[in-house]
Protein backbone atom coordinates (compact mmCIF):
# COMPACT_ATOMS: atom_id res chain seq x y z
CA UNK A 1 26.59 -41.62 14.38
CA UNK A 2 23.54 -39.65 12.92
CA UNK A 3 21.24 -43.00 11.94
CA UNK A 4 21.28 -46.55 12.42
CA UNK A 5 24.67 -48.55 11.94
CA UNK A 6 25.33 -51.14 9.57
CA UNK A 7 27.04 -53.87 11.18
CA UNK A 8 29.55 -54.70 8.06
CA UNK A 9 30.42 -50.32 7.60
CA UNK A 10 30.85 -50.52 11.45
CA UNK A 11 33.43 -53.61 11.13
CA UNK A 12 35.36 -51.67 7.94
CA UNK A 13 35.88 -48.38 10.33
CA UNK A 14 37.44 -50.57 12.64
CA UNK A 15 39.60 -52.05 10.48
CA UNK A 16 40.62 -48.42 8.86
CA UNK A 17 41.25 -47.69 13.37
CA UNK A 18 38.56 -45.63 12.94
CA UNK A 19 41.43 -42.84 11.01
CA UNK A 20 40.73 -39.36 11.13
CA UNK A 21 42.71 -36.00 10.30
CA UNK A 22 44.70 -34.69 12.65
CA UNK A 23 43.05 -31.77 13.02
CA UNK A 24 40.59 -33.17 14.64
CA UNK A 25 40.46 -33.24 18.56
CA UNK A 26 39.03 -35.68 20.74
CA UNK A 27 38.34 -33.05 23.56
CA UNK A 28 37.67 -34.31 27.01
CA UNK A 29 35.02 -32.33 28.17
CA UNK A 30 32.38 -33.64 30.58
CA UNK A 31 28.70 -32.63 29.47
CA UNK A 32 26.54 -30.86 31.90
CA UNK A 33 23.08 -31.50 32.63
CA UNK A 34 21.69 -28.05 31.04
CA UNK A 35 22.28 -29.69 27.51
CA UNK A 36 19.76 -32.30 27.67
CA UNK A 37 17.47 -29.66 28.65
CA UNK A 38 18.83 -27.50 25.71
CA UNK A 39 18.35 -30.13 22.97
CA UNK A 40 14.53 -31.36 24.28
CA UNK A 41 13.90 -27.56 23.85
CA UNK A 42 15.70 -27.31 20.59
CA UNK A 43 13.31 -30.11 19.41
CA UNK A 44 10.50 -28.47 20.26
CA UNK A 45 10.77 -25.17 18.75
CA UNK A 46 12.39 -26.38 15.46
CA UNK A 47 10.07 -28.76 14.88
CA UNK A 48 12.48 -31.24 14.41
CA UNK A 49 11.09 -35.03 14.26
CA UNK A 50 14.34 -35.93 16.20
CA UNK A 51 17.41 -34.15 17.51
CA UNK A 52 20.89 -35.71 18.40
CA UNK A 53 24.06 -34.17 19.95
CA UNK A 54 27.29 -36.48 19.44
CA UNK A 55 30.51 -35.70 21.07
CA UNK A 56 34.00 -37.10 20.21
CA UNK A 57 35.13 -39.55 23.27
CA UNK A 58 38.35 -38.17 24.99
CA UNK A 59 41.26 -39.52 23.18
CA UNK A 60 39.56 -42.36 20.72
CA UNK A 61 38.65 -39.96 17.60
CA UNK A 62 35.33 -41.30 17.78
CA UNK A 63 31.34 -40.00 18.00
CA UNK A 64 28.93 -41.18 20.86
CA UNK A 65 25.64 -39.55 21.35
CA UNK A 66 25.16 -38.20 24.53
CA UNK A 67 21.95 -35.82 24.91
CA UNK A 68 19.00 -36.82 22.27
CA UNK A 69 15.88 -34.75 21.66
CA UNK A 70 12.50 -37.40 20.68
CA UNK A 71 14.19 -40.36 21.70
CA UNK A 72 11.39 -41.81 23.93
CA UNK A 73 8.67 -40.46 21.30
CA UNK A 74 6.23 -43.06 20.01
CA UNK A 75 7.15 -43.11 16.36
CA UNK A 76 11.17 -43.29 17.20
CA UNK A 77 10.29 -46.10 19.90
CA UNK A 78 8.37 -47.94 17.39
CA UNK A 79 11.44 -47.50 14.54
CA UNK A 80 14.05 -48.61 17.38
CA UNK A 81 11.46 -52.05 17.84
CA UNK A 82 11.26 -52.45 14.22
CA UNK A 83 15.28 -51.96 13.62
CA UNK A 84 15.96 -54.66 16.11
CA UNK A 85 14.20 -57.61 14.10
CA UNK A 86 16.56 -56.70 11.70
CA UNK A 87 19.02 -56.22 14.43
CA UNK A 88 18.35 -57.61 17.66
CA UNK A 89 21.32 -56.11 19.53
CA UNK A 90 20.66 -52.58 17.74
CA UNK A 91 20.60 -49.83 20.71
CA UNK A 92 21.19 -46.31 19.00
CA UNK A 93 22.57 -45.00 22.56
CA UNK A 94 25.53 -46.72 21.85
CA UNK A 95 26.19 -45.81 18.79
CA UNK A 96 30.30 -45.05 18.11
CA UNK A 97 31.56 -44.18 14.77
CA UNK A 98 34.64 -42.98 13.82
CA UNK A 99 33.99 -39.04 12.60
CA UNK A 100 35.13 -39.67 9.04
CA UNK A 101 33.16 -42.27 8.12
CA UNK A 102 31.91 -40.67 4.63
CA UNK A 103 32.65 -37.41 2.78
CA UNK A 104 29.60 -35.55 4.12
CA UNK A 105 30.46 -36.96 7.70
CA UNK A 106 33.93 -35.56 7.74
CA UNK A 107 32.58 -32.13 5.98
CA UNK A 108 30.70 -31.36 9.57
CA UNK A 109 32.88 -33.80 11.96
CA UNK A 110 36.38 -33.38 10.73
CA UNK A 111 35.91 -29.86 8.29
CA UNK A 112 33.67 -27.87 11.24
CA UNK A 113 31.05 -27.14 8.34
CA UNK A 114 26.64 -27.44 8.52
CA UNK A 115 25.72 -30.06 6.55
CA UNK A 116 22.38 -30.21 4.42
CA UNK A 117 21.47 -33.28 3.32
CA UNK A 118 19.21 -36.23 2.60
CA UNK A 119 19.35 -39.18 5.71
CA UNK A 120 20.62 -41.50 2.22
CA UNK A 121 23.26 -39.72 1.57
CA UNK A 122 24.27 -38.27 5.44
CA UNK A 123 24.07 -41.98 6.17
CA UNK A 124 25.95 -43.57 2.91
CA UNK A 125 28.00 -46.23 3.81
CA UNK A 126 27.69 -46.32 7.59
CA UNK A 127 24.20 -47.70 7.73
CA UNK A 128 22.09 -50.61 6.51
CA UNK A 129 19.52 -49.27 3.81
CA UNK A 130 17.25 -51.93 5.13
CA UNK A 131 17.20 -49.83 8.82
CA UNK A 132 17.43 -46.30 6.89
CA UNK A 133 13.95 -47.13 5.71
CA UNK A 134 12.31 -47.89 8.51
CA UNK A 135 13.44 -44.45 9.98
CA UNK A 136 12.26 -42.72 7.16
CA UNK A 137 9.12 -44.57 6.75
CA UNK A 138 8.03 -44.65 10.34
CA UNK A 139 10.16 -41.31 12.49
CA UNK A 140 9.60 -39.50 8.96
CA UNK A 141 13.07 -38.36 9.26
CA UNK A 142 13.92 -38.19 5.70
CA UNK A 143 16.38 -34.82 6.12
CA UNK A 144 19.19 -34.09 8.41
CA UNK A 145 20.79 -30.79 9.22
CA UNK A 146 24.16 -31.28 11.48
CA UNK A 147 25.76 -28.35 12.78
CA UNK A 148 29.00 -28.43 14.48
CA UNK A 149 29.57 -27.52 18.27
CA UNK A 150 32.86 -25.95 18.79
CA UNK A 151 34.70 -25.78 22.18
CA UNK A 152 38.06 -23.99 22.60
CA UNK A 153 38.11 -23.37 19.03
CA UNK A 154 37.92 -27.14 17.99
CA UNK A 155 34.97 -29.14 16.75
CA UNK A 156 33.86 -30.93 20.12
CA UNK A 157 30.59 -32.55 18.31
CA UNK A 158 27.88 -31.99 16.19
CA UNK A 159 24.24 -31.24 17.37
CA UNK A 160 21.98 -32.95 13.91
CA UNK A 161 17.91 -32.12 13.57
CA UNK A 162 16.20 -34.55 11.61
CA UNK A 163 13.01 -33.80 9.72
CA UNK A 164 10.66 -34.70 7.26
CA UNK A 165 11.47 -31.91 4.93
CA UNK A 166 14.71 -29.75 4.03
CA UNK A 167 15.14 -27.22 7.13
CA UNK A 168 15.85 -23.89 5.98
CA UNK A 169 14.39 -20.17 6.61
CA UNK A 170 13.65 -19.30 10.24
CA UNK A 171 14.08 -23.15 11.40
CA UNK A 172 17.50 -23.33 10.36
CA UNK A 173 18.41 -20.18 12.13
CA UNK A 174 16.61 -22.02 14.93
CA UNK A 175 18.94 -24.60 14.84
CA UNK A 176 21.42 -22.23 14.72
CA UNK A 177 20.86 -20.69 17.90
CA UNK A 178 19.96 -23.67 19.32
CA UNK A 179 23.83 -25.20 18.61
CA UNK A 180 25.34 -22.22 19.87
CA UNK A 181 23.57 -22.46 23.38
CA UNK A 182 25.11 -25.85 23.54
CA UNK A 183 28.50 -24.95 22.41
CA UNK A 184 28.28 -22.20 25.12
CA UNK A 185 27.38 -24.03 27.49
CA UNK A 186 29.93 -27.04 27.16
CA UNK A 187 32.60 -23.76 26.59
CA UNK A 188 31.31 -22.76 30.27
CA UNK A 189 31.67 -26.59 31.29
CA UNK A 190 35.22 -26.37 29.71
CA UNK A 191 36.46 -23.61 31.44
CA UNK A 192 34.98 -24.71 34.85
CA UNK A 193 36.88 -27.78 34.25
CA UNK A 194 39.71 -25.85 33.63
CA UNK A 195 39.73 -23.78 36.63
CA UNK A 196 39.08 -26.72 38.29
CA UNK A 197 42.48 -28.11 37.73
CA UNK A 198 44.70 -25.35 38.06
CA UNK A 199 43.09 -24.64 41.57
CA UNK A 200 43.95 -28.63 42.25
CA UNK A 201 47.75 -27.71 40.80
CA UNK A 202 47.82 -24.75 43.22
CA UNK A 203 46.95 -26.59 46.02
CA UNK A 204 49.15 -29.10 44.99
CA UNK A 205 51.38 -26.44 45.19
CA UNK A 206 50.88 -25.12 48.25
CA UNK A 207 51.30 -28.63 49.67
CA UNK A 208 54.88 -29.42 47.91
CA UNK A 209 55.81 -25.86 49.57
CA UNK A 210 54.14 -26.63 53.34
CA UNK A 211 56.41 -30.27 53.18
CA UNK A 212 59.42 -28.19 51.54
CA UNK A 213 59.38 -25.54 54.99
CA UNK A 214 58.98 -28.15 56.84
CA UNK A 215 61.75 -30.63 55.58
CA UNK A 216 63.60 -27.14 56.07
CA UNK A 217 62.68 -26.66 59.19
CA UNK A 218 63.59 -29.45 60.86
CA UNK A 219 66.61 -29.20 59.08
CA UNK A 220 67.61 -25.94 60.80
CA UNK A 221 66.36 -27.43 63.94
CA UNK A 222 68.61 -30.43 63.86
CA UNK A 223 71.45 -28.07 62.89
CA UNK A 224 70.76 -25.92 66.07
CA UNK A 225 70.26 -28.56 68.20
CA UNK A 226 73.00 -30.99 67.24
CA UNK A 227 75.64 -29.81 66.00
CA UNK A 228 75.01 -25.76 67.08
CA UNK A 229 74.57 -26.97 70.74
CA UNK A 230 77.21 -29.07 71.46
CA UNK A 231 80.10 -26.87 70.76
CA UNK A 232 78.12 -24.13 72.59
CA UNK A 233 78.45 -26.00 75.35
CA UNK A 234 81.82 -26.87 74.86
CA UNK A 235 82.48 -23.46 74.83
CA UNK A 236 80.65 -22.74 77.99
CA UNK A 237 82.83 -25.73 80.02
CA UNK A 238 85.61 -24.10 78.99
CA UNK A 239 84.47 -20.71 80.05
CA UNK A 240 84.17 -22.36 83.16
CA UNK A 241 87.25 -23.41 83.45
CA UNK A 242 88.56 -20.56 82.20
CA UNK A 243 86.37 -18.85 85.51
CA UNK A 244 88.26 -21.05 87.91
CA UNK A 245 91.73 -20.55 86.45
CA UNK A 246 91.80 -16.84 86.74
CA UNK A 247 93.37 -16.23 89.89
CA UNK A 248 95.25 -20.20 90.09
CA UNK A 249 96.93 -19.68 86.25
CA UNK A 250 96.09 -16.38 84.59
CA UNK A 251 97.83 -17.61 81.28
CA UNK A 252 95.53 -21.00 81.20
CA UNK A 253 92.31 -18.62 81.49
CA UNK A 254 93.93 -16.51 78.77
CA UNK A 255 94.21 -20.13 76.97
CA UNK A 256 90.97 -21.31 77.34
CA UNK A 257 89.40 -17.70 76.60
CA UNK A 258 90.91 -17.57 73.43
CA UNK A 259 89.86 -21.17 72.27
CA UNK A 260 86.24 -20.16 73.08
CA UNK A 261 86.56 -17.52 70.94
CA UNK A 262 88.22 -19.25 67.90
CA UNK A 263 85.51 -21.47 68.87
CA UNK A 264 82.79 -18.98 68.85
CA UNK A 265 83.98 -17.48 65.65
CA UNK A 266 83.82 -20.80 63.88
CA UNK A 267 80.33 -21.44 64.98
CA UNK A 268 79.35 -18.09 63.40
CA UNK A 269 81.68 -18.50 60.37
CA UNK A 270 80.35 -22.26 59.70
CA UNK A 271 76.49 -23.73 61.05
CA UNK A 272 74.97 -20.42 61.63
CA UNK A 273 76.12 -18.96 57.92
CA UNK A 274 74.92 -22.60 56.54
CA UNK A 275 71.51 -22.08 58.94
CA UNK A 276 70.92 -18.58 57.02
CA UNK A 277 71.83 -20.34 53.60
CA UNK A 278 69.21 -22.73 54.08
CA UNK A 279 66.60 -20.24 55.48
CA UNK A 280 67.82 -17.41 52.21
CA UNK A 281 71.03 -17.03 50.51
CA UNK A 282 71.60 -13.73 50.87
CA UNK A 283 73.30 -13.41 47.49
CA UNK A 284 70.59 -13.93 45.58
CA UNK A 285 70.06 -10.05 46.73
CA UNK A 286 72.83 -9.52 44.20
CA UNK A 287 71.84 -11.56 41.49
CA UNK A 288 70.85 -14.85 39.84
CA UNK A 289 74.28 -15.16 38.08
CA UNK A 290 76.75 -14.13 41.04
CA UNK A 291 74.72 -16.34 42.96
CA UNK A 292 74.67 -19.37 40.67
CA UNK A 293 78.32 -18.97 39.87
CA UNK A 294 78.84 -19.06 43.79
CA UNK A 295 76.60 -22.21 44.22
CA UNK A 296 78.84 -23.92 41.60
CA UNK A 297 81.83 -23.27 43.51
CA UNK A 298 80.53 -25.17 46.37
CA UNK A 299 80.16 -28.79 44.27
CA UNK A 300 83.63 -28.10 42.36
CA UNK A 301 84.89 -30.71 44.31
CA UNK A 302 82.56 -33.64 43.41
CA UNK A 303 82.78 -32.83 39.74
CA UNK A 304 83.72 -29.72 36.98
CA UNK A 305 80.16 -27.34 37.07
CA UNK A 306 80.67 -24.96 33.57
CA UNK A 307 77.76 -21.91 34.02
CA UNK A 308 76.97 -20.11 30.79
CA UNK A 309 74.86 -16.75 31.30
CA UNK A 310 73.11 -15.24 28.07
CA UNK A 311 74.16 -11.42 28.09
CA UNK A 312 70.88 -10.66 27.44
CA UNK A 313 69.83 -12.46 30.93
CA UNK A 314 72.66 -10.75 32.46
CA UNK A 315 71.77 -7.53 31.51
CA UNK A 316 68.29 -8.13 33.22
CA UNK A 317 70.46 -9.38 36.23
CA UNK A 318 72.53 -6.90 37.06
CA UNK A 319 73.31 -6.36 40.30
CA UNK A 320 73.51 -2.41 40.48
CA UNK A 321 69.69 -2.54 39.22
CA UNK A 322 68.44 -5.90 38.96
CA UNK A 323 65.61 -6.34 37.08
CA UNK A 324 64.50 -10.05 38.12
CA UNK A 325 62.15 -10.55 40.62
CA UNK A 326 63.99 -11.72 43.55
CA UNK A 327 61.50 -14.59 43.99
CA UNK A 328 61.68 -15.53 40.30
CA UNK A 329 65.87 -15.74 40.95
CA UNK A 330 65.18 -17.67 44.13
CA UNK A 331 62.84 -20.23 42.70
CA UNK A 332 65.51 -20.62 39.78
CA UNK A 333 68.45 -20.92 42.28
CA UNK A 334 67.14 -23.70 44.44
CA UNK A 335 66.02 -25.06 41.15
CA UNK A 336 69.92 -25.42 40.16
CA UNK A 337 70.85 -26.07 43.82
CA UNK A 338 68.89 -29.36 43.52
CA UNK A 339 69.58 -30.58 40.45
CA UNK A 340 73.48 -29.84 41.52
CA UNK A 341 72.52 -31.91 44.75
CA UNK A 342 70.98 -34.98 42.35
CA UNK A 343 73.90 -35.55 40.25
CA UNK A 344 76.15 -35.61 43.51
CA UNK A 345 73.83 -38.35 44.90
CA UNK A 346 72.91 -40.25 42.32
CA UNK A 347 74.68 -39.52 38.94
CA UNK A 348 78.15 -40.01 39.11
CA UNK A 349 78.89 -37.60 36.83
CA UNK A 350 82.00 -36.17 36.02
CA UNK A 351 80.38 -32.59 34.29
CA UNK A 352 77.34 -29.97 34.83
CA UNK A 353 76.59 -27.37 32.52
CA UNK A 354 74.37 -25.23 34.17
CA UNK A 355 72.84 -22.26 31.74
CA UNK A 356 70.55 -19.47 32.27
CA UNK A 357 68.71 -17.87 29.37
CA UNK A 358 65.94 -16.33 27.90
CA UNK A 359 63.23 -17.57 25.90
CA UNK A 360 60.88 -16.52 23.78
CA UNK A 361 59.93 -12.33 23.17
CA UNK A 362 57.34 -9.44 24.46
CA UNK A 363 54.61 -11.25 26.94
CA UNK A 364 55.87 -14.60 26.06
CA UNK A 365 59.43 -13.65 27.68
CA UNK A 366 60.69 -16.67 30.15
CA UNK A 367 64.06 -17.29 32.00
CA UNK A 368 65.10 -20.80 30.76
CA UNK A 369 67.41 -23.00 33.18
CA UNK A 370 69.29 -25.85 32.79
CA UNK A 371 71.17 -28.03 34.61
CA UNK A 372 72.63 -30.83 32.82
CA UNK A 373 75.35 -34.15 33.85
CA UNK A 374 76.62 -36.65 31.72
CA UNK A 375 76.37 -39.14 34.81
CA UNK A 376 74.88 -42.68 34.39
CA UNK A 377 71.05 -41.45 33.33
CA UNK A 378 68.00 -43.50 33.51
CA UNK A 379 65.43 -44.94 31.70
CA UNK A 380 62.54 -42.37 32.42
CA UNK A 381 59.76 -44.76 33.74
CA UNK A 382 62.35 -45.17 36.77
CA UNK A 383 62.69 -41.18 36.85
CA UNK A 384 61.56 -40.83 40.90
CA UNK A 385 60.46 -37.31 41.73
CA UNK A 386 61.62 -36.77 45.51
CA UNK A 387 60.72 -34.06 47.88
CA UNK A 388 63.36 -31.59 46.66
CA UNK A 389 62.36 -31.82 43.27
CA UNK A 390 58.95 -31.71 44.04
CA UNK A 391 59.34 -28.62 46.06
CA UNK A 392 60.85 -26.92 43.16
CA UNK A 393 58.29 -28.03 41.16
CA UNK A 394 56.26 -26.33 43.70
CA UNK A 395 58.19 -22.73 43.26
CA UNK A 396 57.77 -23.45 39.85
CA UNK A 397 54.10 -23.96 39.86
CA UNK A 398 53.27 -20.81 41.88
CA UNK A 399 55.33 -18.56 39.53
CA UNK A 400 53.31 -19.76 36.54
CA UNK A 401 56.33 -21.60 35.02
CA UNK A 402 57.10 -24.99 34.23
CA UNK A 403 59.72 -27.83 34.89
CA UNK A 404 61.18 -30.94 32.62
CA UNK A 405 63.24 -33.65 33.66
CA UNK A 406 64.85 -35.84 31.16
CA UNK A 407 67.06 -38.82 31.00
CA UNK A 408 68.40 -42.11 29.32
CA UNK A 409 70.71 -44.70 30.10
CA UNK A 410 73.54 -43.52 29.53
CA UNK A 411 73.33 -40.12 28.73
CA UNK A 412 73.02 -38.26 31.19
CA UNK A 413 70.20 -36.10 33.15
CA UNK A 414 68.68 -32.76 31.87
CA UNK A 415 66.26 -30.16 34.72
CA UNK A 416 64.74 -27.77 32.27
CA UNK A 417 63.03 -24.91 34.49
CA UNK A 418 61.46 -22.03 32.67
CA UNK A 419 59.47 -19.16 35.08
CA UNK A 420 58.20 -15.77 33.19
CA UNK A 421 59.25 -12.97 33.19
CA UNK A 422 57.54 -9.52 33.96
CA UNK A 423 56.10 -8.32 30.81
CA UNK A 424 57.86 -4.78 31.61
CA UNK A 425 60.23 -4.81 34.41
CA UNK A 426 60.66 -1.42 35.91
CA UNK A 427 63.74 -0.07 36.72
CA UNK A 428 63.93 0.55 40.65
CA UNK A 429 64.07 3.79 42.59
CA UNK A 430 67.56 5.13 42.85
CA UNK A 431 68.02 7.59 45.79
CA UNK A 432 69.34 10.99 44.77
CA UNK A 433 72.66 12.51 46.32
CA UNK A 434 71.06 13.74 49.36
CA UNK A 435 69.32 10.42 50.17
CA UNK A 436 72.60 8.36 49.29
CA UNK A 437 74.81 7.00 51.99
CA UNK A 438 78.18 7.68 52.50
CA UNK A 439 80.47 5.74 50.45
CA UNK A 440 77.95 5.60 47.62
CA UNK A 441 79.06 6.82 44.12
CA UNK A 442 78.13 9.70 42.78
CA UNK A 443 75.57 10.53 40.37
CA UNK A 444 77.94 11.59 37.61
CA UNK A 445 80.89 8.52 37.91
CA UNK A 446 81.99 7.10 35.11
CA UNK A 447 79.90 4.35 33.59
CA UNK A 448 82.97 2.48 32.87
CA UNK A 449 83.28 1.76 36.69
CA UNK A 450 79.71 -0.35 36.88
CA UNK A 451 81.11 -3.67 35.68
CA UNK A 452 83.82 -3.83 38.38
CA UNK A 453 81.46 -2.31 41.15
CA UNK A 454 79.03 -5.53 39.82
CA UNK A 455 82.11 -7.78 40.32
CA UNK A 456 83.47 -6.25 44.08
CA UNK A 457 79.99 -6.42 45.08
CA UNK A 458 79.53 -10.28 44.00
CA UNK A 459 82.61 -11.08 45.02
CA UNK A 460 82.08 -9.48 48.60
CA UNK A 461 78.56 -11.12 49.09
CA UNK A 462 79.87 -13.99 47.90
CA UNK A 463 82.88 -14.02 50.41
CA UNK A 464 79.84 -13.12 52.86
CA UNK A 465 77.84 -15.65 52.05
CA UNK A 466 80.98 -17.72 53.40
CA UNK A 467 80.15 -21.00 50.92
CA UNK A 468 83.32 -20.62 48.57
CA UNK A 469 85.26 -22.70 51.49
CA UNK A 470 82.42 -25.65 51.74
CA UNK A 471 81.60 -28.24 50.06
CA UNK A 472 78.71 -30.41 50.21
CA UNK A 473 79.09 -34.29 51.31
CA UNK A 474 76.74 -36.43 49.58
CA UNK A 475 75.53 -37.65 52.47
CA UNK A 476 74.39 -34.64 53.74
CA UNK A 477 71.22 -34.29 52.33
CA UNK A 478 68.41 -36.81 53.14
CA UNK A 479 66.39 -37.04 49.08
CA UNK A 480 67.36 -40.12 47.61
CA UNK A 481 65.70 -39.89 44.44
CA UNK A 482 65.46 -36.98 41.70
């Protein structure tokens, strides 16, 4: 990397695969145009005869230069002419070695430590003697000083001045100051980068949630206008029949009056309660676990859904004063829902465990879900991401949290969803006895009555939300891949 390669050392790293600790990491950072500028300047007030910044290529554990200081200089042109009738092909831009390539190599490439040495002994091994020579005899470069360039914490190269005597004293801490420039400026690259994708992941985002209202959309519509529609007008023929049977056969009218309103009723009871589902389950006012536990009711027919709630999560969740962000228990809900949905399409499975935890302590706190069959599985380069999965991913995304899906012939499919929690949830306002509305308990009832006020008021919202009597038909939703 830091002199001219020697075809046989270059052949041996390739036959080691060019190993290096793994500590080392082959960042992928993209190197702005300021550092060229930085390292011609860094060559002229160090005095350096020639100055070289090499960066690891992403993924390959390996050193290319990529910004050099002196390269087009006289004396360096003339070495690189005098190199190549020794080696014809020999073009130092190209130059890719693995970092580890001698013990004073690894010390700065591998270790993150400056390295003062001779150009023998910085080069040992990795270069023909015959070529080290004619850099020292004609660039005068006979001392190197590398200096390693950390990004993110990790060594992402090493800038190297090379000069005809050791550099110490007020050009070393030029050097210094000179590498740090560089490293902040790459840092600066990094983190544009950075921001760069996770705006791309947001808007990603945003688009997974634009086709997820509008996949929901039209399926309220078609609900409305299909199935909505015709038995309103159903009912209003038979209103009018009902109109022109008054005063012919009261008892018909009666008849007919009574169907439209069994009619009616069953309308309200069945497509528009499945319209609001779809729009917001209004149990999820209550709680994540009431309404997971009701969501599982609805698929109890297709196969047995077991739902395990950590107390601790409970706690958080419970309904008198829920502590969850509502859209943090919504985004986990539909996150279940689908998954649910999946193994009725496409697993055959016969079990779901569906669990709801927490993870992790203080700042680092997350609410962990999984939903797992033991259907038929998959290999996962056929896993297919559909648009329900990919609008939970979505939710996911614009909480901050993250999603898994695993599977295996076999063995069954895992959703892992994990979305964090509020570093310190506050408890919400409770109204005092004047503000309270009738039928409200009073400020000093006894604490033993909260669990089954928790459980009437689940179990009411739950008969409310009017799902415990439906189930789902597999052909009722239009995804046909997870």
């Amino acid at each position: 990397m830091h002199g001219l390669p020697d075809p046989q050392a270059a052949g041996r790293a390739r036959g080691r695969g060019g190993s290096v600790a793994a500590s080392t990491t082959a960042l992928a950072i993209s190197v702005p145009t300021d550092v060229q500028e930085i390292v011609a300047n860094g060559l002229a007030a160090t005095g350096a005869r020639l100055v070289v910044l090499g960066m690891y290529e992403p993924g390959r554990a390996r050193l290319r230069p990529v910004a050099w200081g002196g390269l087009h200089a006289p004396y360096v042109q003339q070495a690189i002419a005098l190199a190549r009738r020794i080696a014809p092909a020999f073009d130092p831009t190209l130059i890719a070695l693995p970092p580890d390539a001698n013990p004073l190599q690894r010390a700065v490439n591998v270790d993150g430590r400056p390295v003062a040495a001779t150009l023998l002994a910085f080069a040992a091994g990795i270069v023909d003697r015959r070529l080290l020579r004619v850099a020292v005899a004609v660039m005068r470069t006979r001392y190197v000083l590398a200096l390693p360039v950390r990004v993110a914490g990790e060594v992402a190269g090493v800038l190297s001045f090379y000069g005809p005597r050791p550099i110490h004293g007020r050009q070393e801490r030029a050097c210094v100051a000179f590498t740090r420039q560089v490293a902040l400026t790459l840092e600066n690259a990094h983190l544009a980068a950075a921001l760069q994708r996770q705006v791309a992941a947001l808007q990603w985002s945003q688009r997974l949630l634009t086709q997820a209202d509008e996949r929901l959309r039209r399926q309220v519509a078609e609900l409305l206008h299909g199935r909505v529609q015709s038995r309103l007008l159903l009912a209003w023929h038979r209103l009018g029949q009902a109109e022109a049977l008054v005063d012919v056969d009261p008892a018909q009218a009666r008849a007919l009056v009574a169907a439209v309103r069994e009619e009616l009723e069953q309308i309200q009871d069945q497509e528009v309660r499945v319209a609001s589902h779809l729009l917001h389950p209004q149990i999820i006012r209550v709680g994540l676990g009431p309404a997971v536990r009701s969501l599982a009711g609805r698929f109890q027919t297709h196969f047995r859904v077991d739902v395990a709630i950590d107390p601790h999560l409970a706690a958080l969740d419970d309904p008198a004063h829920n502590r969850l962000p509502e859209p943090l228990r919504l985004a986990a809900y539909r996150a279940v829902e689908e998954a649910l949905g999946n193994s009725v399409r496409h697993a055959r499975a016969r079990a779901v465990v569906v669990s709801l935890a927490l993870d992790g302590d203080g700042s680092d706190r997350r609410l962990a879900v999984r939903v797992r069959d033991d259907g038929r599985g998959c290999a996962p380069e056929r896993v297919q991401v559909g648009l329900g999965l990919s609008s939970v991913a979505g939710r996911v995304e614009q909480l901050g949290g993250t999603r898994q899906l695993t599977s295996a012939p076999g063995q069954g499919t895992t959703l892992t969803v994990r979305l964090p929690l509020p570093e310190a949830p506050r408890r919400p306002w409770a109204p005092t006895t004047d503000d309270r509305p009738c039928g409200t308990l009073r400020a000093g009832a006894s604490s033993g009555s909260a669990p089954a006020l928790s459980a009437a008021v689940s179990a009411a919202l739950s008969s409310a939300e009017g799902m415990s009597g439906q189930t789902i038909a597999p052909g009722e939703a239009d995804d046909r891949s997870w």
